[in-house]
Structure formats: C-alpha cells, structure tokens
Protein backbone atom coordinates (compact mmCIF):
# COMPACT_ATOMS: atom_id res chain seq x y z
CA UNK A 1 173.23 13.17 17.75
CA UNK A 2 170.38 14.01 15.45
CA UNK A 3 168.57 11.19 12.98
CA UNK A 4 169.46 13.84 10.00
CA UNK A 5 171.38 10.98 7.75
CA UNK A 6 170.70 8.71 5.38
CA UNK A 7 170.55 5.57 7.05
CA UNK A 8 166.78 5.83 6.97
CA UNK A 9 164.35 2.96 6.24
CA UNK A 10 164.74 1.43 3.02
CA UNK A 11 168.39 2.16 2.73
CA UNK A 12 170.55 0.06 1.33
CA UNK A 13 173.90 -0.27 3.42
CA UNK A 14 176.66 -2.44 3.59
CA UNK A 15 178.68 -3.84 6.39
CA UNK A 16 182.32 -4.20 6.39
CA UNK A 17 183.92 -6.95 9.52
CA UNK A 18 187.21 -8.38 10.30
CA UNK A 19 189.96 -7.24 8.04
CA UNK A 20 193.31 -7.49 10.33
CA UNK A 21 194.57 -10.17 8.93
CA UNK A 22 193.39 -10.68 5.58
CA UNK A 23 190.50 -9.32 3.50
CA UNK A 24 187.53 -8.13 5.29
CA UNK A 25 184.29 -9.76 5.00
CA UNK A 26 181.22 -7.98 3.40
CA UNK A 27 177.38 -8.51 3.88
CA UNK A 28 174.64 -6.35 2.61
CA UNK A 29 171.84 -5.40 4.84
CA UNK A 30 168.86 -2.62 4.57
CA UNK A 31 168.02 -0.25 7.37
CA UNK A 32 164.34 -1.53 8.73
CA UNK A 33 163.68 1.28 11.35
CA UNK A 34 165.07 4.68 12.69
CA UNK A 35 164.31 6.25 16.31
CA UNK A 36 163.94 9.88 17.32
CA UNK A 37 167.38 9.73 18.50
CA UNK A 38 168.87 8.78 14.94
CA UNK A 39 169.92 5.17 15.60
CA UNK A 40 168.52 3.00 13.28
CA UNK A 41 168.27 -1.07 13.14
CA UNK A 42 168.85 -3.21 10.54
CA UNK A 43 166.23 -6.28 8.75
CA UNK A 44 167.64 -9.38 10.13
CA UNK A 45 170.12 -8.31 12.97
CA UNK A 46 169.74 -7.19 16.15
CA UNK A 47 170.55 -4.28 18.03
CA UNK A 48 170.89 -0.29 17.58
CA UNK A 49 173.36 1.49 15.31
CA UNK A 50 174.68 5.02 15.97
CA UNK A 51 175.36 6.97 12.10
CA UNK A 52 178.34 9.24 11.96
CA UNK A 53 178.88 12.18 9.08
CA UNK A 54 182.40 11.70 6.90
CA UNK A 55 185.34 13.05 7.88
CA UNK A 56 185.71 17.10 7.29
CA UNK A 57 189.48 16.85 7.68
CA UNK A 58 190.04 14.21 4.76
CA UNK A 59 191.84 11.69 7.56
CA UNK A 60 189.11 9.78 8.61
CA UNK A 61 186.16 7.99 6.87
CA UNK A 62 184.93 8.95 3.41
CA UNK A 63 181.12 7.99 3.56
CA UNK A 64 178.64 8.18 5.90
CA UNK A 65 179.41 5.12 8.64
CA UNK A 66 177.97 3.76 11.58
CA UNK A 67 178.60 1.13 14.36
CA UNK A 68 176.60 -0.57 16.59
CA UNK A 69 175.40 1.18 20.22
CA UNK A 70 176.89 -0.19 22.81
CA UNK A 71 180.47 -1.97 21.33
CA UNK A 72 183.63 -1.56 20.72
CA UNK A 73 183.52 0.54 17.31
CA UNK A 74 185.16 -2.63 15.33
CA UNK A 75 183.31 -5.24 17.24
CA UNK A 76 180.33 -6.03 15.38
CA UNK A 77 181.94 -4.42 11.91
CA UNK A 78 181.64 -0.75 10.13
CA UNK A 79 178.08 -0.37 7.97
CA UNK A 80 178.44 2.22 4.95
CA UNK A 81 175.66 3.94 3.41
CA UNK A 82 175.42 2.43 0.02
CA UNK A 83 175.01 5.25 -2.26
CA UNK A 84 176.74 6.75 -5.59
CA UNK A 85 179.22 7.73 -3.77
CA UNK A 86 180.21 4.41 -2.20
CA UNK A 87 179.09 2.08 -4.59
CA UNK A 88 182.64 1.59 -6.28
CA UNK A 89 184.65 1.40 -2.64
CA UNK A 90 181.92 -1.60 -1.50
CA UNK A 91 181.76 -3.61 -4.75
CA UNK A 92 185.19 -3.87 -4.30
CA UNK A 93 185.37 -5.19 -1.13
CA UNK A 94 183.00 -7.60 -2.30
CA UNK A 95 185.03 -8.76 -5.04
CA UNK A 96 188.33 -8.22 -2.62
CA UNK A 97 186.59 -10.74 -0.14
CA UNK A 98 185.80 -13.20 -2.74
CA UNK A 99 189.03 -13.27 -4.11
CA UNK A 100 190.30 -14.03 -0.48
CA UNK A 101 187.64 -17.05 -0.06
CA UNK A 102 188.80 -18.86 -3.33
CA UNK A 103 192.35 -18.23 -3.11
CA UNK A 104 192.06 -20.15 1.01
CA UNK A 105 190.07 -22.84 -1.15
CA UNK A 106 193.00 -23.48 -3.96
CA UNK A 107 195.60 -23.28 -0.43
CA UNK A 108 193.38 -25.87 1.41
CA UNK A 109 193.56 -28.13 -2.04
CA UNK A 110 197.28 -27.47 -2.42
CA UNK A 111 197.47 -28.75 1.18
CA UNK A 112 195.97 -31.86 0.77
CA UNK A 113 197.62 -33.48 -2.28
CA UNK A 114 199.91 -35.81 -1.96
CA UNK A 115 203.53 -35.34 -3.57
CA UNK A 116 203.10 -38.49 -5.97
CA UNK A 117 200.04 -36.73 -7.47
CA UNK A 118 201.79 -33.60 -8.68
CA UNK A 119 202.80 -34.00 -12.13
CA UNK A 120 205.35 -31.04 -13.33
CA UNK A 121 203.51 -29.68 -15.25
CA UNK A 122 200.66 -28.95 -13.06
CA UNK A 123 203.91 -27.50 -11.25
CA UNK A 124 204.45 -25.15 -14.01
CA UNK A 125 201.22 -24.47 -14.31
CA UNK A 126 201.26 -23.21 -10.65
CA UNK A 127 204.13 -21.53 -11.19
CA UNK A 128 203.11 -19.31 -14.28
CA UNK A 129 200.10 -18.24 -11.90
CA UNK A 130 201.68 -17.02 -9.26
CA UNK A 131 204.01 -15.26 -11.45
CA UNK A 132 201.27 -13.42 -12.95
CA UNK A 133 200.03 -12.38 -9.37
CA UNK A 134 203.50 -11.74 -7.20
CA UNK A 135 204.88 -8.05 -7.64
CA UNK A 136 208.48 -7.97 -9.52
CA UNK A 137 210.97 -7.78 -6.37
CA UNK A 138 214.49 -6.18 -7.05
C-alpha cells in the first residue's frame, strides 16, 4: 500500500457507522498525521487507518474510503474523503441521520402519552403527516 491518497493532513473526512438497521450515523473528523506506509490517524480518535482507491469496476465504493488497521472493515465505521466529489453523498447522510434522530424522538413522545390526552384532532393531525411521508401502496 503506498501513502499516494488524499487522506493527508488537513483533510477533511467523514465517517459513516452503523447503518443495518436504520440510518447510519455520521461524524466529521480531519486527518492529523500520515506514516510512510500510507495509514493515517485522525484528531481526536485513536488508532491507524488503512485508505483504499474507488472501485474501477463501478460495484464497489465510489470515493476514496478507508477503515481502521486492525478491525473488522465495518467495526469502527467507513471514513470518506470529503471532497467535491463526495460532498453531496455525505451531507446527505447527515441530513438522512438527523431525520432518523427526530423521527425516534416524536416515536418516544407518541409512546408516552396517555390515551385520554389525545384529542382527534391531534389524531388527524398525525394522520395527514404520515400520509404525506408513506409511499401510495396498491
């Protein structure tokens, strides 16, 4: 592996975790060293992180990636070069993940109200939402 990638000091990147069951989370982070052997470490985390090219063939990944030496390649999360060419794909995992975190707020408030504290038309209310937001089933 050779340090020829972007994931160079300075470098903005962001880092993509969980995911299988819901929306993945999203942190941003900046690369804070690089070694002669092209993994790099990141301000405020510890560890090594090994940078791999996109995918020739089209199947794989899009951007330029990395994981972190030493796990599983979805243990500690996927970091993406943030760059023109990413920019879009992050931002809206970002906004994705956000989404997620409100919508589990509004469920955890549904949860906890009590039936005699419903009027209908908060009801309706509800109901005109989620129509906006369910796909048309035939």
């Amino acid at each position: 592996m050779t340090n020829e990638h972007p994931f160079i000091p300075g470098a903005k990147v962001a880092m993509q975790s969980g995911g299988r069951w819901g929306a993945a989370e999203w942190q941003e982070f900046e690369v804070e060293k690089l070694f002669k052997n092209g993994r790099f470490t990141l301000k405020g985390r510890e560890g090594q992180w090994n940078a791999y090219p996109p995918s020739a063939n089209g199947y794989g990944d899009k951007h330029w990636h990395a994981y972190r030496a030493g796990s599983s390649r979805y243990g500690e999360g996927t970091l993406l070069i943030w760059d023109e060419n990413s920019d879009a794909e992050i931002k809206e995992g970002f906004a994705t993940s956000a989404r997620e975190k409100r919508l589990k707020k509004l469920q955890h408030g549904f949860e906890r109200l009590r039936y005699g504290d419903v009027t209908d038309a908060a009801l309706d209310a509800i109901e005109s939402a989620l129509s906006l937001s369910r796909p048309e089933r035939s």
